[in-house]
Protein backbone atom coordinates (compact mmCIF):
# COMPACT_ATOMS: atom_id res chain seq x y z
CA UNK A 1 59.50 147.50 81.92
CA UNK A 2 61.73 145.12 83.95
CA UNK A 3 65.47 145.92 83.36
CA UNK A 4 68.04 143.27 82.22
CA UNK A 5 69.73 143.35 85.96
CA UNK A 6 66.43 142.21 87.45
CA UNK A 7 66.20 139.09 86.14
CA UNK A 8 70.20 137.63 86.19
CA UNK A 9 70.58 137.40 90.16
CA UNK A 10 72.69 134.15 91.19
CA UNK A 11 69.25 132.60 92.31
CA UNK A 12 67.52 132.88 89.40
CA UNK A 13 70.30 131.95 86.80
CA UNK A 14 71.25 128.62 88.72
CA UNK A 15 68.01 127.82 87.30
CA UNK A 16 68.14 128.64 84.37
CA UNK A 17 71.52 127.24 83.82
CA UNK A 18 73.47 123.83 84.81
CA UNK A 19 75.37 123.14 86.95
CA UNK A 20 77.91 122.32 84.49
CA UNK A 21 77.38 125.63 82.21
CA UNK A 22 77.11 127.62 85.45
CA UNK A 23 81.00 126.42 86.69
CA UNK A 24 81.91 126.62 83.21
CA UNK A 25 81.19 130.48 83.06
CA UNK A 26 82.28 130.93 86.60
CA UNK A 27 85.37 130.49 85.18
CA UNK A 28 84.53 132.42 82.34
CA UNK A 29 84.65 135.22 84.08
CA UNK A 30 87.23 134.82 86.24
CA UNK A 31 89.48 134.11 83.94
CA UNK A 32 87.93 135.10 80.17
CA UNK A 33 87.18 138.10 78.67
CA UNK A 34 83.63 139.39 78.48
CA UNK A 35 83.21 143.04 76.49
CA UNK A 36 80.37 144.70 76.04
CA UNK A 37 79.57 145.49 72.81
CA UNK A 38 76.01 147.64 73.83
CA UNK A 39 75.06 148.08 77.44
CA UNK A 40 71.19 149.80 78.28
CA UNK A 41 69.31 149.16 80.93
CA UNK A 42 66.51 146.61 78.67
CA UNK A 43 69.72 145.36 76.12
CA UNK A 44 72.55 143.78 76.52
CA UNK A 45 75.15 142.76 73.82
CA UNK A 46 78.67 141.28 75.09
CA UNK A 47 81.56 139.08 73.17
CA UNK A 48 83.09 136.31 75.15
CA UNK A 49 86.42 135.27 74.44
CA UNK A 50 87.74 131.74 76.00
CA UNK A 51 91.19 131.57 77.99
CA UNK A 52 93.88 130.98 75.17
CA UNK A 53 91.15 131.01 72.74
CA UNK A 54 90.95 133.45 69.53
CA UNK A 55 87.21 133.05 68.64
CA UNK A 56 84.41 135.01 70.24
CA UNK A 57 81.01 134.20 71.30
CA UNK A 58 78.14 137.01 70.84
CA UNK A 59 76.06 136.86 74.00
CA UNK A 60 72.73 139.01 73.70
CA UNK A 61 69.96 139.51 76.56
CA UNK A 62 67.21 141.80 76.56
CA UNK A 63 63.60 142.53 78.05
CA UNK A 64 60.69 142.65 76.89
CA UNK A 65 56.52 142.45 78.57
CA UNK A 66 57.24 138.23 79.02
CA UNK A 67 60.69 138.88 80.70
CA UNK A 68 64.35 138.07 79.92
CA UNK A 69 65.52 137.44 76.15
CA UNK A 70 68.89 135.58 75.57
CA UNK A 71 70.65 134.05 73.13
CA UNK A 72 74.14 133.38 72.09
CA UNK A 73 76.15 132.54 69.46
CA UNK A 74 77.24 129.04 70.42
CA UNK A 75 74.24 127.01 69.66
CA UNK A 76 71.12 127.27 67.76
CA UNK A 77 68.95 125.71 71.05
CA UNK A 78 66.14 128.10 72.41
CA UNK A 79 66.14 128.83 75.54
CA UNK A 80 69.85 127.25 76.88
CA UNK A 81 71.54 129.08 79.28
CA UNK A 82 74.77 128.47 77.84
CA UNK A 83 78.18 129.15 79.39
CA UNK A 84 79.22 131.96 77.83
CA UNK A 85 75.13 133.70 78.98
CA UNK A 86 76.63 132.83 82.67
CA UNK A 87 79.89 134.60 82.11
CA UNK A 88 77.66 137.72 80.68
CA UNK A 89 75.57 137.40 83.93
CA UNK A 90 78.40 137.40 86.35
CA UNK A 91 80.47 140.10 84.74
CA UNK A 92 76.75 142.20 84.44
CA UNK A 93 75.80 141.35 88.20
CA UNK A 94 79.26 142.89 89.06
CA UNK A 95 78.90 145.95 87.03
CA UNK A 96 75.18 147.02 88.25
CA UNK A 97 76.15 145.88 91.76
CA UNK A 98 79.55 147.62 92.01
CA UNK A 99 77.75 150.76 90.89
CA UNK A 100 75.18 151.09 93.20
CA UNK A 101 77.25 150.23 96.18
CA UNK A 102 79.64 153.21 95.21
């Protein structure tokens, strides 16, 4: 089964996100906090916490046979690509790229 990591490269999340959501957890991650709560290769569950901000936002993504799950805490839509999913991606990309180039 595909792996979380295969399906969050910066091509295929700017289009799943917008452009908007996509800056917006740029600087996310940059500049937020993004813990993982449970990190496997098919699940991923991480809280986001905004700059100066005390709430969280519970970001989960996971595979399955039809490909990437995701959801977070923020909204109720299906299938939105919210900031805080981007900030997850970015902060995930780093972590299973950074270990395979060391």
């Amino acid at each position: 089964m595909p792996k979380v990591a295969d399906y969050i490269s910066p091509e295929a999340v700017k289009k799943l996100a917008t452009s908007s959501n996509y800056r917006l957890g740029e600087e996310i991650a940059k500049n937020g906090k993004v813990e993982f709560v449970e990190f496997s290769s098919l699940k991923v569950i991480a809280q986001v916490s905004l700059p100066g901000k005390s709430s969280k936002r519970t970001v989960e993504m996971n595979t399955n046979k039809n490909g990437l799950n995701y959801k977070c805490t923020c909204s109720n839509k299906q299938d939105w690509f919210c900031k805080h999913c981007v900030a997850v991606r970015i902060i995930l990309w780093e972590k299973t790229h950074a270990s395979k180039n060391n």
